[in-house]
PDB file of N, CA and C in Angstrom:
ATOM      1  N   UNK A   1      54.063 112.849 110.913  1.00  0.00           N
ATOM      2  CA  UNK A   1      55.084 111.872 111.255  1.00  0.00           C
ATOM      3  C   UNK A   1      55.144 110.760 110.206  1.00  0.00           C
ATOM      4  N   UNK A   2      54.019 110.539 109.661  1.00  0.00           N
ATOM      5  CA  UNK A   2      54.091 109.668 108.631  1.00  0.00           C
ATOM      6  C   UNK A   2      54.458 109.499 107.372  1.00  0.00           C
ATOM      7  N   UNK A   3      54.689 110.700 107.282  1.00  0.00           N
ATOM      8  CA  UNK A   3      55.117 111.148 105.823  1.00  0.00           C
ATOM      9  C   UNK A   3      56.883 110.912 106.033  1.00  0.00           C
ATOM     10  N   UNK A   4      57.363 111.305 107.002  1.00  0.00           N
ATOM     11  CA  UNK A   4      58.734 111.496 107.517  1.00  0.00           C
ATOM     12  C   UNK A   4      59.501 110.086 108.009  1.00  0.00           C
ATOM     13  N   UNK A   5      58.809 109.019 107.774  1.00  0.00           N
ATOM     14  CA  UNK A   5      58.986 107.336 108.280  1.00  0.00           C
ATOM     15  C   UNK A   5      60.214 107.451 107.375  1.00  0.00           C
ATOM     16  N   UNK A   6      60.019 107.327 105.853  1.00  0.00           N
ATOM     17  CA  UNK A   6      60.854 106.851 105.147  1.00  0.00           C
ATOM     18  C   UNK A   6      62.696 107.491 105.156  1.00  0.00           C
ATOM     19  N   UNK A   7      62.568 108.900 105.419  1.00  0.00           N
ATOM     20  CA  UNK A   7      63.683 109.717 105.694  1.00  0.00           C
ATOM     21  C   UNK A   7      64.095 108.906 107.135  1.00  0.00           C
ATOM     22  N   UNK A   8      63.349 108.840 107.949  1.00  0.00           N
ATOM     23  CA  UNK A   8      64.028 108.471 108.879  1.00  0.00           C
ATOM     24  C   UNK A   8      64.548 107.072 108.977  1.00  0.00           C
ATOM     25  N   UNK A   9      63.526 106.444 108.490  1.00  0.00           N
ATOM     26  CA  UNK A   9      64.334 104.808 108.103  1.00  0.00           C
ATOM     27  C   UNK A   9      65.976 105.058 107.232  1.00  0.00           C
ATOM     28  N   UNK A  10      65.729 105.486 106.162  1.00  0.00           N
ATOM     29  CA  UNK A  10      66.851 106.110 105.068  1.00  0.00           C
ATOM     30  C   UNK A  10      68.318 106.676 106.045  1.00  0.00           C
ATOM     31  N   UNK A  11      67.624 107.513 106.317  1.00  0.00           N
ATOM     32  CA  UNK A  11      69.192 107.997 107.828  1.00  0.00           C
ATOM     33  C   UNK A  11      69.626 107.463 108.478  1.00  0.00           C
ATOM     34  N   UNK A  12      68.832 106.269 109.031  1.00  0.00           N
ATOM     35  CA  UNK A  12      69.311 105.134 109.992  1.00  0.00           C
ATOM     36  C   UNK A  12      69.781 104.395 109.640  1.00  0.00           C
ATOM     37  N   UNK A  13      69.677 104.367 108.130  1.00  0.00           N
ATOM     38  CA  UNK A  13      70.463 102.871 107.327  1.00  0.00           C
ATOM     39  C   UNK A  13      71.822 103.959 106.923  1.00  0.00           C
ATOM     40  N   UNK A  14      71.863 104.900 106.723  1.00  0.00           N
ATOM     41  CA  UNK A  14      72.813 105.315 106.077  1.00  0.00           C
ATOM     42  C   UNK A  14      73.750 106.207 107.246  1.00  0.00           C
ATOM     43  N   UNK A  15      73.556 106.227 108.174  1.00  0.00           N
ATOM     44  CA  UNK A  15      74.445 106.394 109.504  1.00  0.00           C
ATOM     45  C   UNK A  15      74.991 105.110 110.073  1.00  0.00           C
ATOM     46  N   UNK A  16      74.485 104.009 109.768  1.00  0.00           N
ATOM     47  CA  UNK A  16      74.723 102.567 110.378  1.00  0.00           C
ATOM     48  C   UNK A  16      75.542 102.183 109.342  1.00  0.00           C
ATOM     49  N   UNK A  17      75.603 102.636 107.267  1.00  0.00           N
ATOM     50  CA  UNK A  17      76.388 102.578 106.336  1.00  0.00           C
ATOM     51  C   UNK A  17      77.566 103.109 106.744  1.00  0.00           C
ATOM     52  N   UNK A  18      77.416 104.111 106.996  1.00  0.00           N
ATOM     53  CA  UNK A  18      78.793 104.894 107.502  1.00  0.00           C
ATOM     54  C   UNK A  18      79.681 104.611 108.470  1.00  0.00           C
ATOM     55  N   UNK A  19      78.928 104.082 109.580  1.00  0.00           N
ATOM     56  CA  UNK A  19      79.622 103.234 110.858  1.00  0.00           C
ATOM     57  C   UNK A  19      79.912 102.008 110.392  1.00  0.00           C
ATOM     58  N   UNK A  20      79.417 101.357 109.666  1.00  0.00           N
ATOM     59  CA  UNK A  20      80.051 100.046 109.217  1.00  0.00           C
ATOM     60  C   UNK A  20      81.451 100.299 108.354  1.00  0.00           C
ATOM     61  N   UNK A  21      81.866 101.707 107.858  1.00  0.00           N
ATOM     62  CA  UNK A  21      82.979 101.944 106.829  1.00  0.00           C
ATOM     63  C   UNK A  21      83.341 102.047 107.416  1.00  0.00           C
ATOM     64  N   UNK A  22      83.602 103.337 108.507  1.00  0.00           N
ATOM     65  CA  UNK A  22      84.525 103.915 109.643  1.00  0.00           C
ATOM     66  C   UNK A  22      84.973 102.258 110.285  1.00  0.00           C
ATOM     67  N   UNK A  23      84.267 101.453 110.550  1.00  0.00           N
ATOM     68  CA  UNK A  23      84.962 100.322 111.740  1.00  0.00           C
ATOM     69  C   UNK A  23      85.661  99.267 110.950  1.00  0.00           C
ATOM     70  N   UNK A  24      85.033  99.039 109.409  1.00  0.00           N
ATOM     71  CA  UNK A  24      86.370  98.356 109.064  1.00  0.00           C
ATOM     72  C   UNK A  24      87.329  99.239 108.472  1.00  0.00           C
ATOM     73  N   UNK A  25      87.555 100.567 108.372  1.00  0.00           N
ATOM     74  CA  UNK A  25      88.690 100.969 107.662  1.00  0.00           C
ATOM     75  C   UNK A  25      89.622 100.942 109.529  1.00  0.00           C
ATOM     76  N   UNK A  26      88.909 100.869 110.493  1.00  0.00           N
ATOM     77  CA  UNK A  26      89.489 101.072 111.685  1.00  0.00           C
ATOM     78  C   UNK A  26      90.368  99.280 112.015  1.00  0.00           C
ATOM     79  N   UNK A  27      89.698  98.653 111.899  1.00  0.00           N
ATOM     80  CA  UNK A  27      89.716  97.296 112.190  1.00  0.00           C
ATOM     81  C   UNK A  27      90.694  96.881 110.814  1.00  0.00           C
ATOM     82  N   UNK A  28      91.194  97.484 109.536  1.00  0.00           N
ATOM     83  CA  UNK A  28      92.667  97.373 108.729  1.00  0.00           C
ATOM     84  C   UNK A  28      91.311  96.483 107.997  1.00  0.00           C
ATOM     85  N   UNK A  29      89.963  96.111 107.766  1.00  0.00           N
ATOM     86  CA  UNK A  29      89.949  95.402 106.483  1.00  0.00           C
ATOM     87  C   UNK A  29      89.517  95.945 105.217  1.00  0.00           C
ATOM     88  N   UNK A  30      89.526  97.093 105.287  1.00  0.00           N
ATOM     89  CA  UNK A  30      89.792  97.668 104.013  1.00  0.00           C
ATOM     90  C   UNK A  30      90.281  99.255 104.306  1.00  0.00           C
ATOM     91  N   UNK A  31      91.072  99.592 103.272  1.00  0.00           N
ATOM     92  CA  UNK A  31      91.847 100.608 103.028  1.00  0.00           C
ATOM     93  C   UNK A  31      90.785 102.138 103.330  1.00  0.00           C
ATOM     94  N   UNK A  32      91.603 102.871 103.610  1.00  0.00           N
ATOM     95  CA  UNK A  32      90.838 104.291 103.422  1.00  0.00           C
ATOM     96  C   UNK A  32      90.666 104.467 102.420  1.00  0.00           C
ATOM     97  N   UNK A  33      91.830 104.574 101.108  1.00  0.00           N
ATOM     98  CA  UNK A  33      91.275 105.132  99.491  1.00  0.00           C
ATOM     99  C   UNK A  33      90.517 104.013  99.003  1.00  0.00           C
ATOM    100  N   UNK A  34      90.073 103.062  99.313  1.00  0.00           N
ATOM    101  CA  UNK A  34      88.982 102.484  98.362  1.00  0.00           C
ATOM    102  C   UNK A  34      87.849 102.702  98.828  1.00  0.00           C
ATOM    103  N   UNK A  35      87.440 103.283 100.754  1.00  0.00           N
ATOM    104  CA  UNK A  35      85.956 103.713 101.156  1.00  0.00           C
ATOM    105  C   UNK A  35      85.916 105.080 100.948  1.00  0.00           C
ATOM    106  N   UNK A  36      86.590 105.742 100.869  1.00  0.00           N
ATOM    107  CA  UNK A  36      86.395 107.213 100.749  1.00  0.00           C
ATOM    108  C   UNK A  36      85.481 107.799  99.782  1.00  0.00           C
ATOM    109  N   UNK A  37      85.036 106.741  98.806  1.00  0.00           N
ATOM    110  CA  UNK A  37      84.025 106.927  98.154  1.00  0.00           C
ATOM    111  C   UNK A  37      82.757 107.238  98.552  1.00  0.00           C
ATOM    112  N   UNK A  38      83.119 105.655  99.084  1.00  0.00           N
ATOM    113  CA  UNK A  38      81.588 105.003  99.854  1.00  0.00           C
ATOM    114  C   UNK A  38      81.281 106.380 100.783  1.00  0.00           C
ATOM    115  N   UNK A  39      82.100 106.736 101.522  1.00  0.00           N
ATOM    116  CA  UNK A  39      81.598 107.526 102.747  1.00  0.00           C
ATOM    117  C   UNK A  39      81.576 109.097 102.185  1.00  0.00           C
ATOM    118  N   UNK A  40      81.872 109.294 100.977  1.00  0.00           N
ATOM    119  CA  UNK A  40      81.479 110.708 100.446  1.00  0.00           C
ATOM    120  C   UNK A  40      80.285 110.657  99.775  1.00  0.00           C
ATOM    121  N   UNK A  41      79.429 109.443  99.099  1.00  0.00           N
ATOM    122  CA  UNK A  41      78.361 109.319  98.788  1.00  0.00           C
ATOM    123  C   UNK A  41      77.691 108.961  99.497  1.00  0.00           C
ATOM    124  N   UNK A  42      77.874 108.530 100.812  1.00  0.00           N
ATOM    125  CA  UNK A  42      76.633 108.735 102.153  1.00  0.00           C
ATOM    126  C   UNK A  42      76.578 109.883 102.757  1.00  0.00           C
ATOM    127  N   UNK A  43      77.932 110.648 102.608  1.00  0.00           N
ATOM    128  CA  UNK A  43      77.120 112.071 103.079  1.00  0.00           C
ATOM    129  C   UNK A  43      76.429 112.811 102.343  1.00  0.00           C
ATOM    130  N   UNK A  44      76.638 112.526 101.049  1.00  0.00           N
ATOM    131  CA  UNK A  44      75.812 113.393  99.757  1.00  0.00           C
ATOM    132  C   UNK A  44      74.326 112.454 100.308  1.00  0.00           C
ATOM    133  N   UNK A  45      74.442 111.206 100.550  1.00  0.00           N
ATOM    134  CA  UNK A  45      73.240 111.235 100.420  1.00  0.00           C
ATOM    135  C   UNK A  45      72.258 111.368 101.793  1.00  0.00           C
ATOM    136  N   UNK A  46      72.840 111.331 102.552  1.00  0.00           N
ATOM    137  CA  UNK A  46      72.574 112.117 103.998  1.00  0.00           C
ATOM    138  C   UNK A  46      71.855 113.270 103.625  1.00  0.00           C
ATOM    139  N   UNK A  47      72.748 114.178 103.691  1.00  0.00           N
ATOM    140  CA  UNK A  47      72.440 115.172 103.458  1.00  0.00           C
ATOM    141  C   UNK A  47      71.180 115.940 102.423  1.00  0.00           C
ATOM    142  N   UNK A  48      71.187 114.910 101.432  1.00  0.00           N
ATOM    143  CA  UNK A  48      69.831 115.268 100.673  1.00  0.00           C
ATOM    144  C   UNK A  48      68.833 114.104 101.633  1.00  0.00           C
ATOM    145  N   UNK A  49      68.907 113.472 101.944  1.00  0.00           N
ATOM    146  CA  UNK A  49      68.303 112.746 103.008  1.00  0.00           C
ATOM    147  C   UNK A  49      67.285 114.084 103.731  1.00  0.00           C
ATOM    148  N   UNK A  50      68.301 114.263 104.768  1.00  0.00           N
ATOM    149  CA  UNK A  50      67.837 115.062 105.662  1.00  0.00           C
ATOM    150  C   UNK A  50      67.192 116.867 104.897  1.00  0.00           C
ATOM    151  N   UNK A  51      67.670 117.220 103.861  1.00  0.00           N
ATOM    152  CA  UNK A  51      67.002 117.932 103.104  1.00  0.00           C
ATOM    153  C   UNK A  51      66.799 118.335 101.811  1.00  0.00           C
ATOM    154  N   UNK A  52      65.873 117.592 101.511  1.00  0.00           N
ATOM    155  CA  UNK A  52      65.719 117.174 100.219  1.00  0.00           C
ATOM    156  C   UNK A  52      65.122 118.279  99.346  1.00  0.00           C
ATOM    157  N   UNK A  53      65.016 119.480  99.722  1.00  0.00           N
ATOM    158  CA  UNK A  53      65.104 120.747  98.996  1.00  0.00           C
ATOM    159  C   UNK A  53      66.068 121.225  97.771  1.00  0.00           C
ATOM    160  N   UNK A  54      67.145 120.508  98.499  1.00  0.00           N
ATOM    161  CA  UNK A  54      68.398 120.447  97.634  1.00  0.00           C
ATOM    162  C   UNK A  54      68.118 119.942  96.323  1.00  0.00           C
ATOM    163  N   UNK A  55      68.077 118.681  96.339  1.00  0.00           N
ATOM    164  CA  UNK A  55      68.138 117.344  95.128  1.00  0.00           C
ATOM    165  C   UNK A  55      66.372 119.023  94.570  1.00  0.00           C
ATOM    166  N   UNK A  56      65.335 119.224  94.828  1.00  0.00           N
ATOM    167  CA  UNK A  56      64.520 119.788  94.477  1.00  0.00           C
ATOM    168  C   UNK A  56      65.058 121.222  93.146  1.00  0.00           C
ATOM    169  N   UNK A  57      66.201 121.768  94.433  1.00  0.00           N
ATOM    170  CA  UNK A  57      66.563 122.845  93.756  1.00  0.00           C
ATOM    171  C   UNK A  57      67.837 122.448  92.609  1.00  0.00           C
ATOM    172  N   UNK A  58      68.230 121.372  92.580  1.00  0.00           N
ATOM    173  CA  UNK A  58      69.491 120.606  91.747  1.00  0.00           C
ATOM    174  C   UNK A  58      68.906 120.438  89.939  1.00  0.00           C
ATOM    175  N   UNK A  59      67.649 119.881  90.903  1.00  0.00           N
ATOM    176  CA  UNK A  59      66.660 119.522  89.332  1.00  0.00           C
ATOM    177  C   UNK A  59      66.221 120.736  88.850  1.00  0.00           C
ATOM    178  N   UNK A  60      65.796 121.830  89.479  1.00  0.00           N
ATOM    179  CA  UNK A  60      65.655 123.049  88.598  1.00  0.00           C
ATOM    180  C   UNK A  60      66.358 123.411  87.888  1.00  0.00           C
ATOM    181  N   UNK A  61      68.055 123.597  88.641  1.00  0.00           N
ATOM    182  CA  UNK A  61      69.114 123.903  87.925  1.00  0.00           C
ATOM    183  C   UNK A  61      69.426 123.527  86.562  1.00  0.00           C
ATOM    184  N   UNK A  62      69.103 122.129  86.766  1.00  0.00           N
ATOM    185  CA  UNK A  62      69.543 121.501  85.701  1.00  0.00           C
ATOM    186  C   UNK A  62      68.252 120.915  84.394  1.00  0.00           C
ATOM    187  N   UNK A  63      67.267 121.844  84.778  1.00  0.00           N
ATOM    188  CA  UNK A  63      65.976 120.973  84.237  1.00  0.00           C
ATOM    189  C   UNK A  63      65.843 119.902  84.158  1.00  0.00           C
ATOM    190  N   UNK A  64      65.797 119.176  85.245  1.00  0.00           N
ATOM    191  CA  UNK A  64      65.400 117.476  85.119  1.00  0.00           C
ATOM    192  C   UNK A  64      63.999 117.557  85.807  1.00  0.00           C
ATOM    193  N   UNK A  65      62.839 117.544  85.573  1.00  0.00           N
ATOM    194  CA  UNK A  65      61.790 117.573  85.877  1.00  0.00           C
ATOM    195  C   UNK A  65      61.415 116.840  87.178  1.00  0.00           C
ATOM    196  N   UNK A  66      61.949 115.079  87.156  1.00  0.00           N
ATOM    197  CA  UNK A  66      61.334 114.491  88.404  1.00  0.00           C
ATOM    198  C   UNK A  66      62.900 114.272  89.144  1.00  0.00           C
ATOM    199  N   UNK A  67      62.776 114.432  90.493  1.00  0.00           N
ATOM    200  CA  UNK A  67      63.615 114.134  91.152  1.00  0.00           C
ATOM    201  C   UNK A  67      64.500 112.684  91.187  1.00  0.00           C
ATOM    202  N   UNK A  68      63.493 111.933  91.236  1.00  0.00           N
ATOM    203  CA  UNK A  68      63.384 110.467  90.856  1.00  0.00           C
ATOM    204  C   UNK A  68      64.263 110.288  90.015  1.00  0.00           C
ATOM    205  N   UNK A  69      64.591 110.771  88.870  1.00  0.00           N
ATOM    206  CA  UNK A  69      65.034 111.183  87.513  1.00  0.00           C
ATOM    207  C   UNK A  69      66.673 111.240  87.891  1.00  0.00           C
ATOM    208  N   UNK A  70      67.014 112.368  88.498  1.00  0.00           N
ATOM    209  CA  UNK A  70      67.689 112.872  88.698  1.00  0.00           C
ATOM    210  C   UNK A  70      68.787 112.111  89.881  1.00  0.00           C
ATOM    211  N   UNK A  71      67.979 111.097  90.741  1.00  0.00           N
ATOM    212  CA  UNK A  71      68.428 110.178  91.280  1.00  0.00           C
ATOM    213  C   UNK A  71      69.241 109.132  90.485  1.00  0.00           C
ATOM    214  N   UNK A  72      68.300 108.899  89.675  1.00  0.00           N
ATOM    215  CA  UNK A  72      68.969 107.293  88.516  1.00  0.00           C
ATOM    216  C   UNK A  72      70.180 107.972  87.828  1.00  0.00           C
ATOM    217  N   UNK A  73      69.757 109.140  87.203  1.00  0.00           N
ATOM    218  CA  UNK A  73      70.912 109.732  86.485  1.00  0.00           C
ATOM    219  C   UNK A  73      72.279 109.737  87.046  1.00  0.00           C
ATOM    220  N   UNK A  74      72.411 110.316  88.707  1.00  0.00           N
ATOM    221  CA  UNK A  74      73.677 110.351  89.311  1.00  0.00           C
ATOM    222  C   UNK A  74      74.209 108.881  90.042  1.00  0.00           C
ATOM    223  N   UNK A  75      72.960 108.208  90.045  1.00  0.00           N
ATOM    224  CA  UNK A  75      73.526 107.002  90.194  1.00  0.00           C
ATOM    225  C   UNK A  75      74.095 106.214  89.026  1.00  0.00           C
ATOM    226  N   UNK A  76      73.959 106.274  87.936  1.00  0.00           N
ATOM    227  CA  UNK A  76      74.185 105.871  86.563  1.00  0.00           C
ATOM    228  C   UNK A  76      75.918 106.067  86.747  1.00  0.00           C
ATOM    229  N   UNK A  77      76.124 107.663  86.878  1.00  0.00           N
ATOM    230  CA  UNK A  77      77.109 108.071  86.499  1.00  0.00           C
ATOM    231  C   UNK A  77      78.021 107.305  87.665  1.00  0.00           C
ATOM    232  N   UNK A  78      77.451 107.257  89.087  1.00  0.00           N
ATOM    233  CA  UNK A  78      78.684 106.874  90.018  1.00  0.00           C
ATOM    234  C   UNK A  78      78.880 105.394  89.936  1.00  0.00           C
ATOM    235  N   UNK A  79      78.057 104.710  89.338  1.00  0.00           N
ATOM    236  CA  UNK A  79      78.187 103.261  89.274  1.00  0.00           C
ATOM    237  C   UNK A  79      79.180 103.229  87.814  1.00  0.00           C
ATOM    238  N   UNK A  80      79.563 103.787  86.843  1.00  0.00           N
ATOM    239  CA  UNK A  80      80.200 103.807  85.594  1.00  0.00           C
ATOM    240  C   UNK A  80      81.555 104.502  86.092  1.00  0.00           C
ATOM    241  N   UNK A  81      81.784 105.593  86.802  1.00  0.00           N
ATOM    242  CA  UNK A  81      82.760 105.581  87.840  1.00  0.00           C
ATOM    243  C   UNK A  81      83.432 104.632  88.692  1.00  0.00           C
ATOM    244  N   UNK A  82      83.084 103.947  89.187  1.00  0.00           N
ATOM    245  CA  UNK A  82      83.420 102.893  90.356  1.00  0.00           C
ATOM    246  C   UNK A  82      83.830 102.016  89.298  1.00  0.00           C
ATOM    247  N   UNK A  83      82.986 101.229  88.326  1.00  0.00           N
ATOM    248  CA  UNK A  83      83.705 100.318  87.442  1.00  0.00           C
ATOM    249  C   UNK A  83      85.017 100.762  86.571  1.00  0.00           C
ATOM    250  N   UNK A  84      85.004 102.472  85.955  1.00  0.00           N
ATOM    251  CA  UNK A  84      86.272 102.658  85.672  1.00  0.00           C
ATOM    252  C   UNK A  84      87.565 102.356  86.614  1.00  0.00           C
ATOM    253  N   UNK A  85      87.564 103.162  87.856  1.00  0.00           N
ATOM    254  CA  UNK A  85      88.460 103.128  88.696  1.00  0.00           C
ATOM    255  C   UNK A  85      88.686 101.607  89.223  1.00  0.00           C
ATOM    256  N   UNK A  86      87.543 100.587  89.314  1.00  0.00           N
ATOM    257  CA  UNK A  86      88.061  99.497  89.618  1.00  0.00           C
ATOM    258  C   UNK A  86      88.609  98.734  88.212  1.00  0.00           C
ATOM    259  N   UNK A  87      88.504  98.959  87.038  1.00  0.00           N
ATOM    260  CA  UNK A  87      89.038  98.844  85.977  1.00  0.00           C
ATOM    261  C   UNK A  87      90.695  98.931  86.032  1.00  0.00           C
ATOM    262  N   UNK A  88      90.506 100.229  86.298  1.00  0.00           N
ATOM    263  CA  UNK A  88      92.093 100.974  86.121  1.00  0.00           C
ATOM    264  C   UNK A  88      92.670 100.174  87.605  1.00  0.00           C
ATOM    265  N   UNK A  89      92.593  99.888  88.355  1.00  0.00           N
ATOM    266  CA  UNK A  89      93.182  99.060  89.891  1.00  0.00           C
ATOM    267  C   UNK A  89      93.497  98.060  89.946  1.00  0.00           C
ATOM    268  N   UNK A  90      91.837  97.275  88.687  1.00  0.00           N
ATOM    269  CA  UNK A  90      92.448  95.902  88.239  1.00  0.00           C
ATOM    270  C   UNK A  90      93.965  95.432  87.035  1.00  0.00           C
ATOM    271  N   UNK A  91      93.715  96.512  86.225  1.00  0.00           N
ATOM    272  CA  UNK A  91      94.690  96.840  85.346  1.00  0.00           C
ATOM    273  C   UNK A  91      96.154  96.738  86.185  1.00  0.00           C
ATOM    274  N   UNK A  92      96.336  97.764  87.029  1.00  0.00           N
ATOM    275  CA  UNK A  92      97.429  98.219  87.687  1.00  0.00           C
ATOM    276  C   UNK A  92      97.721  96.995  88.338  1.00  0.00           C
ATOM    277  N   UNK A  93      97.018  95.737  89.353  1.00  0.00           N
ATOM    278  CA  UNK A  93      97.454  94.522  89.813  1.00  0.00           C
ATOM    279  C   UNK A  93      97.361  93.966  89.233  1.00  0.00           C
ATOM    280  N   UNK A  94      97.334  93.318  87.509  1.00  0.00           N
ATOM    281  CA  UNK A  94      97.789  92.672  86.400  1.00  0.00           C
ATOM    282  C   UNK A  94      98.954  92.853  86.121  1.00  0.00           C
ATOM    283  N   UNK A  95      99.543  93.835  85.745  1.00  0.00           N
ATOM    284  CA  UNK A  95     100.678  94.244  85.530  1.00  0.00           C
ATOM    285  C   UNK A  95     101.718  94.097  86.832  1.00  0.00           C
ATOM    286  N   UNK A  96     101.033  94.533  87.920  1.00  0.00           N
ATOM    287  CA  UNK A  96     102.023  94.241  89.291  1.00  0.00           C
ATOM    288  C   UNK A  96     102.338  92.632  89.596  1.00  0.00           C
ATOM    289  N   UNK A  97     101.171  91.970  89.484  1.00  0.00           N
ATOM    290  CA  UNK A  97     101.528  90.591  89.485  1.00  0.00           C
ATOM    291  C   UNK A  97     102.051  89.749  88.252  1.00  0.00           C
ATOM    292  N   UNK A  98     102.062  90.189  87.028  1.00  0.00           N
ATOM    293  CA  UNK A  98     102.869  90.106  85.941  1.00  0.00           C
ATOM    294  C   UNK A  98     104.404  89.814  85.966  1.00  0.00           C
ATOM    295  N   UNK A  99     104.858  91.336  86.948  1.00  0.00           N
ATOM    296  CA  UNK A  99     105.871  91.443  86.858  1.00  0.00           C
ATOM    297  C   UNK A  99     106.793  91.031  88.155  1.00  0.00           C
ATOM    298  N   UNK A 100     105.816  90.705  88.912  1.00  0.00           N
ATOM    299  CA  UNK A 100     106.254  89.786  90.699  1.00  0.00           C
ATOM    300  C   UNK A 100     106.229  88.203  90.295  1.00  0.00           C
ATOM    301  N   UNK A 101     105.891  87.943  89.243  1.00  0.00           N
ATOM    302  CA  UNK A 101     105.779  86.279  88.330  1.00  0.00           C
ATOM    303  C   UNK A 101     107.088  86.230  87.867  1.00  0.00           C
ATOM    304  N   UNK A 102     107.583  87.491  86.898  1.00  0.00           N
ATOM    305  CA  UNK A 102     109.095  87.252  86.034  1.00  0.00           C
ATOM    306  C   UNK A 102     109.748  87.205  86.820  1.00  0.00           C
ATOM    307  N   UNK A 103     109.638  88.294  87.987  1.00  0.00           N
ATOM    308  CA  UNK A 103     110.947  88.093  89.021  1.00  0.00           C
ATOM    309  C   UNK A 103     110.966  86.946  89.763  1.00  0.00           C
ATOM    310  N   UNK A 104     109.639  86.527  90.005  1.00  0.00           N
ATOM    311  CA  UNK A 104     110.073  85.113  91.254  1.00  0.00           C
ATOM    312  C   UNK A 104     110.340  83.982  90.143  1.00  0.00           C
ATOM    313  N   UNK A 105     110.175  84.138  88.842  1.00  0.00           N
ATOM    314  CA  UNK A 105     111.503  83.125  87.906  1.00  0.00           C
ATOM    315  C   UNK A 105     112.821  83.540  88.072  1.00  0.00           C
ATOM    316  N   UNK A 106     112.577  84.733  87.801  1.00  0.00           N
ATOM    317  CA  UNK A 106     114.484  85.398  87.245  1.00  0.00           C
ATOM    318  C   UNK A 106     115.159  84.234  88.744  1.00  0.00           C
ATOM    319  N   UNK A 107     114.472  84.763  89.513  1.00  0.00           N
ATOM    320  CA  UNK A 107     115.309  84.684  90.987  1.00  0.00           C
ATOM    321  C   UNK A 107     115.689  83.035  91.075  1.00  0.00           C
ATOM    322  N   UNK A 108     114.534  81.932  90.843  1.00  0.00           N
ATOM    323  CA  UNK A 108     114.174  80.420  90.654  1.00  0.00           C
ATOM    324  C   UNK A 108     115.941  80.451  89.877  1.00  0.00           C
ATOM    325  N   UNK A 109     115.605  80.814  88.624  1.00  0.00           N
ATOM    326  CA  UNK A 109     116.776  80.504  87.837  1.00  0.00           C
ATOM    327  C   UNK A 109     117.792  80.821  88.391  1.00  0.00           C
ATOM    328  N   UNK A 110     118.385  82.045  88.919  1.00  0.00           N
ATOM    329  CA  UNK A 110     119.331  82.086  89.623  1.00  0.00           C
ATOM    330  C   UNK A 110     119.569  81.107  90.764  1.00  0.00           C
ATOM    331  N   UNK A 111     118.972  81.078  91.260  1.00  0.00           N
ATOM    332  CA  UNK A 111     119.016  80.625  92.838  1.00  0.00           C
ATOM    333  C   UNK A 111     119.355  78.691  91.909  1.00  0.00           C
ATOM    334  N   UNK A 112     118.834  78.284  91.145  1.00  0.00           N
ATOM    335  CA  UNK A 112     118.910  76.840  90.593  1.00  0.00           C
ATOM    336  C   UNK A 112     120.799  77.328  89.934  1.00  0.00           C
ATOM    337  N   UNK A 113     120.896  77.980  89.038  1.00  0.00           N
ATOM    338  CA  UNK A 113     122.320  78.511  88.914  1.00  0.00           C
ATOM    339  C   UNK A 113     123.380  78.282  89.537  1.00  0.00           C
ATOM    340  N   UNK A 114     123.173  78.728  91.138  1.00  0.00           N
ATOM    341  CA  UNK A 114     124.277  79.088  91.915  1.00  0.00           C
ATOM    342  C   UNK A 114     124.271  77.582  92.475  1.00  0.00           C
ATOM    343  N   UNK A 115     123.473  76.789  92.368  1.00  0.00           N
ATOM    344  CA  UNK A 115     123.484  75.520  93.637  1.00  0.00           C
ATOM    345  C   UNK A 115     123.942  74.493  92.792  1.00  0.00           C
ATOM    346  N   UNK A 116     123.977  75.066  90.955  1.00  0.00           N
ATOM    347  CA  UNK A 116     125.192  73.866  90.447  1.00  0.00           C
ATOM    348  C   UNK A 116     126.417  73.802  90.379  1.00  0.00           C
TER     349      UNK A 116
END
């Protein structure tokens, strides 16, 4: 049983992760496409959670010797992910509010236009 503390602590935080996404994407404070992440990398990690044979047999595949290893590595990659895509989102509401700035002039000017 003692060996098995930490998995089970780990599942409990990461079933209580998951219920905390599900209730605010329920409750409107944040969107489905920006958790859908979150909640596809708690089941990946659930799931090696609960059997960690996997992540065992992943590292063979791929010769990464320590599991450990192989942890940092895919976390590396999903954290350099998340900053692209929030990159590219931030990008996309620069430009959206850019161009919601010219128009609420264009409109100023008009609207000052018509009332002389």
């Amino acid at each position: 049983m003692h060996e098995y503390r930490i998995q089970i602590i780990l599942a409990v935080l990461l079933v209580f992760l998951l219920y905390k996404l599900l209730r605010s994407v329920l409750k409107k404070k944040l969107e489905i496409k920006y958790v859908l992440s979150w909640i596809i990398v708690d089941f990946c990690l659930l799931i090696i959670d609960l059997f960690p044979s996997i992540l065992t047999f992943l590292c063979k595949c791929l010769g990464i010797q320590l599991a450990s290893n192989m942890i940092f590595l895919v976390a590396i990659i999903l954290l350099f992910l998340l900053a692209l895509s929030h990159t590219i989102l931030l990008s996309k509401l620069v430009e959206s509010n850019k161009n919601l700035t010219q128009e609420i002039a264009l409109l100023k000017k008009e609207l000052k236009d018509t009332t002389r």
